[in-house]
N, C-alpha and C. Protein backbone atom coordinates (compact mmCIF):
# COMPACT_ATOMS: atom_id res chain seq x y z
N UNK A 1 -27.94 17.86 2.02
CA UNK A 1 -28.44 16.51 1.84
C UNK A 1 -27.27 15.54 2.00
N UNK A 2 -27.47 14.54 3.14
CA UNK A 2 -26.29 13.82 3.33
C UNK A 2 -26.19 12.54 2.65
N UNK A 3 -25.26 11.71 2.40
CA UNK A 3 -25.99 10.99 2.24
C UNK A 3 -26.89 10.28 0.97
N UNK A 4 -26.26 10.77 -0.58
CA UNK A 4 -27.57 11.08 -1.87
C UNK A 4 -27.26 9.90 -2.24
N UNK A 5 -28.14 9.62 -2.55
CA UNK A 5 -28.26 7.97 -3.19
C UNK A 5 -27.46 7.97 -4.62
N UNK A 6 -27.01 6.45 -5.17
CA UNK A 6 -26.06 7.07 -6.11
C UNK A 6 -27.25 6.71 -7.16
N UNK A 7 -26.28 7.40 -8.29
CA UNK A 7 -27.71 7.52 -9.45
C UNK A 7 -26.90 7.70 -10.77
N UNK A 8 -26.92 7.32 -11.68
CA UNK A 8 -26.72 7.57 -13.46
C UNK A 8 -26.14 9.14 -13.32
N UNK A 9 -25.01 9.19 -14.15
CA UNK A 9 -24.62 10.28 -14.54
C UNK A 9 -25.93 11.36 -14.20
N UNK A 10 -26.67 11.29 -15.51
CA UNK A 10 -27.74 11.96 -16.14
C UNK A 10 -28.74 11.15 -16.07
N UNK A 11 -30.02 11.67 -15.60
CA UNK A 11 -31.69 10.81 -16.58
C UNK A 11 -31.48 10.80 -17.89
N UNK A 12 -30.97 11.14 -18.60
CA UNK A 12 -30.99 10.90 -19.86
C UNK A 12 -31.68 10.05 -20.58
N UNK A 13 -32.41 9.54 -21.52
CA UNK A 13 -32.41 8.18 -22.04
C UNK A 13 -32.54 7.49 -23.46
N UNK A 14 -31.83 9.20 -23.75
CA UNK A 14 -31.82 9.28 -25.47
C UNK A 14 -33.58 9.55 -25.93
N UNK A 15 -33.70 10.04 -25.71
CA UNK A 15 -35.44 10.26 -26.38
C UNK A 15 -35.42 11.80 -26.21
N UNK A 16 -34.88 11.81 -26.75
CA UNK A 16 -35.37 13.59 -26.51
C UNK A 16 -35.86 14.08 -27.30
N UNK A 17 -37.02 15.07 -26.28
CA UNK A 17 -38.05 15.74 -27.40
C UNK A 17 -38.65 16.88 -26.51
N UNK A 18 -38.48 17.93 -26.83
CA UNK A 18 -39.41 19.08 -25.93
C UNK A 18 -40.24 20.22 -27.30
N UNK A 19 -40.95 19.45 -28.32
CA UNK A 19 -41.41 19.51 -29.58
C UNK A 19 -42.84 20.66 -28.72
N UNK A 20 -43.43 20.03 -27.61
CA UNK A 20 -44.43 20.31 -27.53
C UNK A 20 -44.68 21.47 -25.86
N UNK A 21 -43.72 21.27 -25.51
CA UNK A 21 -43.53 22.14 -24.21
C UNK A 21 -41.64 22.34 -23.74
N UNK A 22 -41.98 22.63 -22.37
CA UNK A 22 -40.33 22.97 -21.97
C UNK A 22 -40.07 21.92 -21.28
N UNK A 23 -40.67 20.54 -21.18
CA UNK A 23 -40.43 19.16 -20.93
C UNK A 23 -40.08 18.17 -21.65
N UNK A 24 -38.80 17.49 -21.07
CA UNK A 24 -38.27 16.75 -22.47
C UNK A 24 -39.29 15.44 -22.30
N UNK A 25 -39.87 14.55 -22.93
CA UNK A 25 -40.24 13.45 -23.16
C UNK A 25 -39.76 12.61 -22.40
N UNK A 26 -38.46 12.23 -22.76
CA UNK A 26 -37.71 11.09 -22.18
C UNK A 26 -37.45 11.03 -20.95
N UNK A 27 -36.48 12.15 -20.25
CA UNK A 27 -36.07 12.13 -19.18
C UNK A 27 -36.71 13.44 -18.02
N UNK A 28 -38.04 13.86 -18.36
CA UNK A 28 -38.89 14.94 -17.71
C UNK A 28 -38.08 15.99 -17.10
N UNK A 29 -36.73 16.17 -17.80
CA UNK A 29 -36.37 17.67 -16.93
C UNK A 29 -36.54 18.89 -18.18
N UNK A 30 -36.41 20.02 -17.43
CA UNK A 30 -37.32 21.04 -18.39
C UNK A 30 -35.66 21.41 -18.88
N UNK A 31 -35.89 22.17 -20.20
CA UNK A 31 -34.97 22.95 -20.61
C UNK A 31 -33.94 23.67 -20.52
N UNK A 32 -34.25 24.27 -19.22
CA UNK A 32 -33.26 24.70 -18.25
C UNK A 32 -32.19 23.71 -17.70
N UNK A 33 -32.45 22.94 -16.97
CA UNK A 33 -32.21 21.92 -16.21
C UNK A 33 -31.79 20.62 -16.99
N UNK A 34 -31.76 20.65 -18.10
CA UNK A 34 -30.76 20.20 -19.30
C UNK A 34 -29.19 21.21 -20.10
N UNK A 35 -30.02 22.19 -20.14
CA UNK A 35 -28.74 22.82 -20.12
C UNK A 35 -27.81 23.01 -19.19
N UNK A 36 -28.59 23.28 -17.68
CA UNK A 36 -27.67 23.59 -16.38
C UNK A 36 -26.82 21.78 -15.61
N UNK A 37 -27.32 21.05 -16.26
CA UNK A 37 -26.85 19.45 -15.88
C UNK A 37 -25.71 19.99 -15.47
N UNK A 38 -24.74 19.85 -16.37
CA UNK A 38 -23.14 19.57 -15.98
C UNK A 38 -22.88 20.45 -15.44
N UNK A 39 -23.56 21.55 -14.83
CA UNK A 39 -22.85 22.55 -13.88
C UNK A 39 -24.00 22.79 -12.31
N UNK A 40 -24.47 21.75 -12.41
CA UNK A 40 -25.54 21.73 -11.20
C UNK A 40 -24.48 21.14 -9.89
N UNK A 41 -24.92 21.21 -8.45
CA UNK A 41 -24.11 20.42 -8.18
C UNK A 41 -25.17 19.20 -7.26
N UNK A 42 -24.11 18.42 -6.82
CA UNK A 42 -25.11 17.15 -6.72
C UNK A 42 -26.30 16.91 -5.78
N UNK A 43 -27.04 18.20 -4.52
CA UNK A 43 -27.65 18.47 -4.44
C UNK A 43 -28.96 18.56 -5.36
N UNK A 44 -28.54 19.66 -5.78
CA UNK A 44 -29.48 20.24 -6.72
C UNK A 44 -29.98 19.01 -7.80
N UNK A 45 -28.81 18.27 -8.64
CA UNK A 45 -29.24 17.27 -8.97
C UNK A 45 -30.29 15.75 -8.50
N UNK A 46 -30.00 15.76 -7.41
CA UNK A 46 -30.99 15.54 -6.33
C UNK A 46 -32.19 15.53 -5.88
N UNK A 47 -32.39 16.43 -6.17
CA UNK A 47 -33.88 17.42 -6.10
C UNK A 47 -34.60 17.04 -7.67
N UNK A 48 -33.80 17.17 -8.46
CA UNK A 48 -34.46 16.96 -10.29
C UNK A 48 -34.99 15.45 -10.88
N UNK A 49 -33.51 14.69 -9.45
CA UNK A 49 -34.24 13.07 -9.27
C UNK A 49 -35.50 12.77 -8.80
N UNK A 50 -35.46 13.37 -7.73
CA UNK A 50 -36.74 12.81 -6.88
C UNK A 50 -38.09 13.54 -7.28
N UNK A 51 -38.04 14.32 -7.92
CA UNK A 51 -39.18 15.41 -9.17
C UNK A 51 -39.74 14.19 -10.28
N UNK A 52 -38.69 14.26 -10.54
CA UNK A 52 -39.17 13.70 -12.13
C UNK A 52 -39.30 11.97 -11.83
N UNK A 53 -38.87 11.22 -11.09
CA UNK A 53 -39.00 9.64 -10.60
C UNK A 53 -40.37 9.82 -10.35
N UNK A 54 -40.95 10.78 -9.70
CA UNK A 54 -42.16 11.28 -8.91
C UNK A 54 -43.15 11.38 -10.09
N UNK A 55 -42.99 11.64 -10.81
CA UNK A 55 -43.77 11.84 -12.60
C UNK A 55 -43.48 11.14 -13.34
N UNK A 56 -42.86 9.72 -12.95
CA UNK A 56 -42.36 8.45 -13.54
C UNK A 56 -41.94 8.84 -15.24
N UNK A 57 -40.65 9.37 -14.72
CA UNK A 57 -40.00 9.72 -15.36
C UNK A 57 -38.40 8.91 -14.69
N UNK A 58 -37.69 8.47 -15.88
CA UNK A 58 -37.68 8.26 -17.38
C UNK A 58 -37.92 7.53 -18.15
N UNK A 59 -38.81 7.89 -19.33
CA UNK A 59 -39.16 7.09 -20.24
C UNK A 59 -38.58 6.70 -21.59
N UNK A 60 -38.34 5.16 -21.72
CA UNK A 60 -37.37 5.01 -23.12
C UNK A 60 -38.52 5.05 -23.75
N UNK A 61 -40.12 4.59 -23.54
CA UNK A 61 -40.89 4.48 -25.05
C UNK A 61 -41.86 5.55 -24.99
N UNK A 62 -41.47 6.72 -25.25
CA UNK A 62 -42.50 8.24 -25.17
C UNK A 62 -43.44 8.15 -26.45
């Protein structure tokens, strides 16, 4: 991917909650993919953007 648009560290948005599934609330990445953040590389990160923007995700008021 050439070319990645620039973007926030992290989706993050402080709301976190995966109380009810393996989806956080706030920033719609699953469990995995919170733990694997800081070792993803910016590809892959990439891909987790355009997923979860797509599921209008992120949300500050969950």
């Amino acid at each position: 991917m050439a070319d990645l648009p620039v973007r926030p560290d992290t989706p993050c948005v402080a709301v976190c909650s995966t109380t009810f599934d393996e989806i956080c609330r706030g920033c719609g990445r699953s469990v995995v993919e919170v733990a694997h953040w800081v070792s993803m590389n910016d590809e892959q990160k990439e891909l987790v953007w355009q997923r979860i923007l797509a599921q209008g995700y992120p949300r500050r008021n969950t």
